[in-house]
N, C-alpha and C. Protein backbone atom coordinates (compact mmCIF):
# COMPACT_ATOMS: atom_id res chain seq x y z
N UNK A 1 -30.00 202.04 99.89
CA UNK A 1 -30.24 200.80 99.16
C UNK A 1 -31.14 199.91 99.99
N UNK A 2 -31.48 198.94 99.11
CA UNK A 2 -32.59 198.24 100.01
C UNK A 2 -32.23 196.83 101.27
N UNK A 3 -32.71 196.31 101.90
CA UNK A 3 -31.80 195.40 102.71
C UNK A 3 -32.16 194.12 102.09
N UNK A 4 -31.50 193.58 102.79
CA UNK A 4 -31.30 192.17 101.72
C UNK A 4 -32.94 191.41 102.29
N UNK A 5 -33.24 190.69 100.97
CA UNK A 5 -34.61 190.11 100.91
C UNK A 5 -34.37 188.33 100.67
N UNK A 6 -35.49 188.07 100.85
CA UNK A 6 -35.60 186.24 100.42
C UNK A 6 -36.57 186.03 99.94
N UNK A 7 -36.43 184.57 99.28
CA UNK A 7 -38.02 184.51 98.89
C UNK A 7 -39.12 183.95 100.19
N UNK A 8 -40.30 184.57 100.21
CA UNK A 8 -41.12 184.17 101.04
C UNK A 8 -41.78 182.74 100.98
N UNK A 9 -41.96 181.62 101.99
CA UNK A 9 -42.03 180.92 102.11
C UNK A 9 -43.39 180.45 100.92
N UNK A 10 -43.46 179.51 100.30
CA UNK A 10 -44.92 179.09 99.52
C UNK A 10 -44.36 179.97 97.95
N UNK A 11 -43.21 180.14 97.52
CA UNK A 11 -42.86 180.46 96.39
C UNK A 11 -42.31 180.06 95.71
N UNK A 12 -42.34 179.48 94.14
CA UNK A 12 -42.22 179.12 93.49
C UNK A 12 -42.03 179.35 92.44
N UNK A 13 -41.37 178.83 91.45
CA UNK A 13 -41.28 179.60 89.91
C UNK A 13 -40.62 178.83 88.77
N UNK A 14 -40.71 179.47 87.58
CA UNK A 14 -40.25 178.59 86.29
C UNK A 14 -39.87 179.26 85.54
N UNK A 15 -38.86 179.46 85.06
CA UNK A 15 -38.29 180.23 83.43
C UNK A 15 -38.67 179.32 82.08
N UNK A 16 -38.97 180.01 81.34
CA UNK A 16 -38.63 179.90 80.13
C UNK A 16 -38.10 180.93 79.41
N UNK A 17 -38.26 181.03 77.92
CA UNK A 17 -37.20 181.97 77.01
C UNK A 17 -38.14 183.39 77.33
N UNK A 18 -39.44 183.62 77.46
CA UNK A 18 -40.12 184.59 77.52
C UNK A 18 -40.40 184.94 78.68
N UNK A 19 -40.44 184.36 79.82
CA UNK A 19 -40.44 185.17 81.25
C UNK A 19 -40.40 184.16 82.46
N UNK A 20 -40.15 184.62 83.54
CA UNK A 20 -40.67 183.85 85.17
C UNK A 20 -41.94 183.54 85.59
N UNK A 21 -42.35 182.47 85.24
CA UNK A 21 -43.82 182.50 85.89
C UNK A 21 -43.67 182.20 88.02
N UNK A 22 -44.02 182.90 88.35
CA UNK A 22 -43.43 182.68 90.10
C UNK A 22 -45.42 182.49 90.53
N UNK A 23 -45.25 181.33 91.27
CA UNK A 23 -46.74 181.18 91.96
C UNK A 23 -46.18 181.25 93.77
N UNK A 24 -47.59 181.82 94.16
CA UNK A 24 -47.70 182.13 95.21
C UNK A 24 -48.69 181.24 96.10
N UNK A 25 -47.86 179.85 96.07
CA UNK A 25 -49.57 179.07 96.47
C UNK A 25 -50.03 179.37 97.67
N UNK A 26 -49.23 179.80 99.07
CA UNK A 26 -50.76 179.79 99.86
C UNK A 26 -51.78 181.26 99.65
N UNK A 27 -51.18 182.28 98.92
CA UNK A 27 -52.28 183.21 98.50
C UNK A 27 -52.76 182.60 97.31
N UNK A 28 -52.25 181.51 96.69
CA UNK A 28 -53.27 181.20 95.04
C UNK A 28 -52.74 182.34 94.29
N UNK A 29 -51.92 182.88 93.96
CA UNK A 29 -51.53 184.00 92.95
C UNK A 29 -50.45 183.71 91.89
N UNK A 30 -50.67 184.22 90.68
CA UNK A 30 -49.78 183.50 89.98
C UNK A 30 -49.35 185.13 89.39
N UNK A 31 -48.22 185.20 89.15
CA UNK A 31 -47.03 186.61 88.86
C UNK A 31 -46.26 185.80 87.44
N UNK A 32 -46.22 186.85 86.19
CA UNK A 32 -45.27 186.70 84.84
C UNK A 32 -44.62 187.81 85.14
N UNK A 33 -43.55 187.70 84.83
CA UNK A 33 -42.25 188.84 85.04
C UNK A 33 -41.56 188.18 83.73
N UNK A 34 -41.53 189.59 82.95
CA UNK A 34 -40.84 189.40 81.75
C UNK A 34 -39.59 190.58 81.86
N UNK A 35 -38.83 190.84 81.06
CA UNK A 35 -37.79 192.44 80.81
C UNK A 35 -36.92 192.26 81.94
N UNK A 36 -36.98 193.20 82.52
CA UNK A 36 -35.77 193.63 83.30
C UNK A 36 -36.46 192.86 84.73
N UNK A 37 -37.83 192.66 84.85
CA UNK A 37 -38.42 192.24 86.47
C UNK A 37 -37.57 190.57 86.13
N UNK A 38 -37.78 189.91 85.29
CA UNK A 38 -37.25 188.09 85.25
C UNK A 38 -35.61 188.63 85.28
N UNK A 39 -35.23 189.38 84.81
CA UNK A 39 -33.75 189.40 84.64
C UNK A 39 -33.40 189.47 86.50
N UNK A 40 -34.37 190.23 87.23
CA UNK A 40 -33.80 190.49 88.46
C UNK A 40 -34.21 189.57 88.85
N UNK A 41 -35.60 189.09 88.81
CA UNK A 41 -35.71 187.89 89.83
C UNK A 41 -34.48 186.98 89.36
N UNK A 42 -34.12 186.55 88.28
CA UNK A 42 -33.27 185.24 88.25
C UNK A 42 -31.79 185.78 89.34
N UNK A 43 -31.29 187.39 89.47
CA UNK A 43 -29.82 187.65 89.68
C UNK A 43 -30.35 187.33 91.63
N UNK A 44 -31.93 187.59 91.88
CA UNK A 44 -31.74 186.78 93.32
C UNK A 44 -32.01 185.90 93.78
N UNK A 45 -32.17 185.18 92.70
CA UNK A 45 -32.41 183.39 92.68
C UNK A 45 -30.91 182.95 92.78
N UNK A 46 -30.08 183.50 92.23
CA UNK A 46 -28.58 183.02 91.89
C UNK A 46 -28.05 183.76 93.39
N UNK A 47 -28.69 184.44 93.99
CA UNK A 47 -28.81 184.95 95.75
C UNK A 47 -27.52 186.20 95.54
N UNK A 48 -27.61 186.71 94.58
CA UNK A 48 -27.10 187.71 94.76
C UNK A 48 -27.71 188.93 95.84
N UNK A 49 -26.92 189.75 96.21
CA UNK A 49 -27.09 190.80 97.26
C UNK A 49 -27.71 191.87 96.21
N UNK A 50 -28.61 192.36 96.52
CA UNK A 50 -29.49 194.03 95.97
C UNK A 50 -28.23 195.04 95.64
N UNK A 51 -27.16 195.05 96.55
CA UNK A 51 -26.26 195.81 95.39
C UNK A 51 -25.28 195.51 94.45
N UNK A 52 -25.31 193.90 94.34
CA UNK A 52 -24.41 193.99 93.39
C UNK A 52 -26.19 193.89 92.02
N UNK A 53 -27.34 193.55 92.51
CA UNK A 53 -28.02 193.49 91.17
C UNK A 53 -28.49 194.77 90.85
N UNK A 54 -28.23 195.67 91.75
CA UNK A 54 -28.06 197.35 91.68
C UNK A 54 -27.44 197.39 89.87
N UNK A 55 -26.00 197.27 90.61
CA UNK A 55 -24.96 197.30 89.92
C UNK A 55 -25.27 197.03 88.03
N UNK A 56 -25.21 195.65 88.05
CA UNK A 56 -25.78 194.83 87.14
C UNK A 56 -27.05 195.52 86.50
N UNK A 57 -28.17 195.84 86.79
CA UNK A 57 -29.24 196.12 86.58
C UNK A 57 -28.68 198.09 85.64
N UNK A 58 -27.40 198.68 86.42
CA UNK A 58 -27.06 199.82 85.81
C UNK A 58 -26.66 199.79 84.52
N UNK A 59 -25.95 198.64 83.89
CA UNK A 59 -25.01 198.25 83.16
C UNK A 59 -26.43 197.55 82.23
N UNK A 60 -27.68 197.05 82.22
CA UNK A 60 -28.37 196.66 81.73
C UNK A 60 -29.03 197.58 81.24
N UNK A 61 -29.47 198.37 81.92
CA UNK A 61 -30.18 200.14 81.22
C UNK A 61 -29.27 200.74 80.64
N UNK A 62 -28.43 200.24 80.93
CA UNK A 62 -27.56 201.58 80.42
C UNK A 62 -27.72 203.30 80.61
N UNK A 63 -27.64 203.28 82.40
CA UNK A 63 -28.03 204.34 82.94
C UNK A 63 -26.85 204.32 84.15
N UNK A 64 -27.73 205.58 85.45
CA UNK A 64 -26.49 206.00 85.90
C UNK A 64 -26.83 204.63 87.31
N UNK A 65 -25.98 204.05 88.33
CA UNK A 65 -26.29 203.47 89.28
C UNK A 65 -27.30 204.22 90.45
N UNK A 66 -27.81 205.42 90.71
CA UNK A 66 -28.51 206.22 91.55
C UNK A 66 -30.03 205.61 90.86
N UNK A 67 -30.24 205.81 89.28
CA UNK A 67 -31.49 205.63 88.70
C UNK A 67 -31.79 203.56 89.21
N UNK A 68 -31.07 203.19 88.46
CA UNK A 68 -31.01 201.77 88.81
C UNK A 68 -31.25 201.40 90.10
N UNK A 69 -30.42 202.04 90.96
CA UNK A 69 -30.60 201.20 92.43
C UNK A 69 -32.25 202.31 92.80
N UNK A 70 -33.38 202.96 92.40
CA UNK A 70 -34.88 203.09 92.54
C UNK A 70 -35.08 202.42 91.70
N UNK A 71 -35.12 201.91 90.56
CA UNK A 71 -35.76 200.81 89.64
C UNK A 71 -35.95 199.81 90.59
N UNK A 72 -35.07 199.43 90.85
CA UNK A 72 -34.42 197.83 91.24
C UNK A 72 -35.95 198.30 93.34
N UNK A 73 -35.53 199.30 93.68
CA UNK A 73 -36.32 199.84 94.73
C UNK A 73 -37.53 199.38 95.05
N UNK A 74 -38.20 199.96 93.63
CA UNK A 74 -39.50 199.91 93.17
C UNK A 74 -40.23 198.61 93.14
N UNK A 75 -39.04 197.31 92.45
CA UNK A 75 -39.34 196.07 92.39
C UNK A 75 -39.35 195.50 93.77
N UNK A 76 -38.55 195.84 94.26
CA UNK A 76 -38.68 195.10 95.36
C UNK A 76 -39.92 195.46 97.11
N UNK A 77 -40.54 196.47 96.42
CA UNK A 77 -41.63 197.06 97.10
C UNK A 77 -42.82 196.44 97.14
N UNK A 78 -42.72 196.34 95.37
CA UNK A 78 -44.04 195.59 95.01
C UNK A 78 -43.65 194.39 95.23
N UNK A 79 -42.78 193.35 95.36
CA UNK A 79 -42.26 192.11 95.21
C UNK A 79 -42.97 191.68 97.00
N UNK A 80 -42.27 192.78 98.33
CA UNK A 80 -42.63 192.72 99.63
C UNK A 80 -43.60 192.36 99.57
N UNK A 81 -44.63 193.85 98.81
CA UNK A 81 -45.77 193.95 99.30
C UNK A 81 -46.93 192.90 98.69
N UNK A 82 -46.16 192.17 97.77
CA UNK A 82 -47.44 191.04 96.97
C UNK A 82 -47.25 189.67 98.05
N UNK A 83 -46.06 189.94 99.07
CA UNK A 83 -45.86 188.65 100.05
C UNK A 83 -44.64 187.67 98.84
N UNK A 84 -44.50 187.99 97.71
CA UNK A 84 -43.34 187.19 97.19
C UNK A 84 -41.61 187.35 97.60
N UNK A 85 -41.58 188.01 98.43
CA UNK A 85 -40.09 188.84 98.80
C UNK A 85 -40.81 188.82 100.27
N UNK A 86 -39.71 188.27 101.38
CA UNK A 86 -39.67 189.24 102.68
C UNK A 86 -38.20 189.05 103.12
N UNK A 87 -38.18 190.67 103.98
CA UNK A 87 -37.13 190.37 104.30
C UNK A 87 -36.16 189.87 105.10
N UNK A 88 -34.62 189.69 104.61
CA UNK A 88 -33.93 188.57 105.36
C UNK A 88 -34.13 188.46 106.48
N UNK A 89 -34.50 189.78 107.16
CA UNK A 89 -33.97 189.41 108.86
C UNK A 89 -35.27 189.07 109.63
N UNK A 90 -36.87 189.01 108.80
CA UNK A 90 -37.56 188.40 109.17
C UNK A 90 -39.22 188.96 109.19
């Protein structure tokens, strides 16, 4: 599973009914996350731990927890690697 993440400093964001708009001001980048990506960003805004939104995220697909916790993987790769996610320990 993945280790626990934060949001990276200069991040920002807004819900509405249709998705997360999250800006990245000192890169100037602006990210929409709609589906299952806003559903996760909001469960680690609410600072949940990666396995319980593992968990959660299984019960949302309606799949097995092995598939879910690489979904959930995947997001948080690209999330690192755009500088919007780093992780906790630094």
């Amino acid at each position: 599973m993945s280790p626990a993440v934060r949001f990276a400093a200069g991040v920002s964001w807004a819900n509405d009914a249709a998705q997360t708009v999250v800006v990245h001001a000192p890169r100037q980048a602006v990210y929409y996350l709609t589906g299952e990506e806003m559903v996760v960003w909001d469960w680690l805004a609410l600072g949940y731990p990666p396995q319980r939104v593992a968990r959660l995220l299984a019960v949302l697909r309606a799949c097995p927890l092995p598939e879910a916790q690489a979904c959930l993987a995947e997001m948080l790769r690209t999330w690192l690697a755009s500088g919007l996610l780093e992780h906790a320990g630094g």
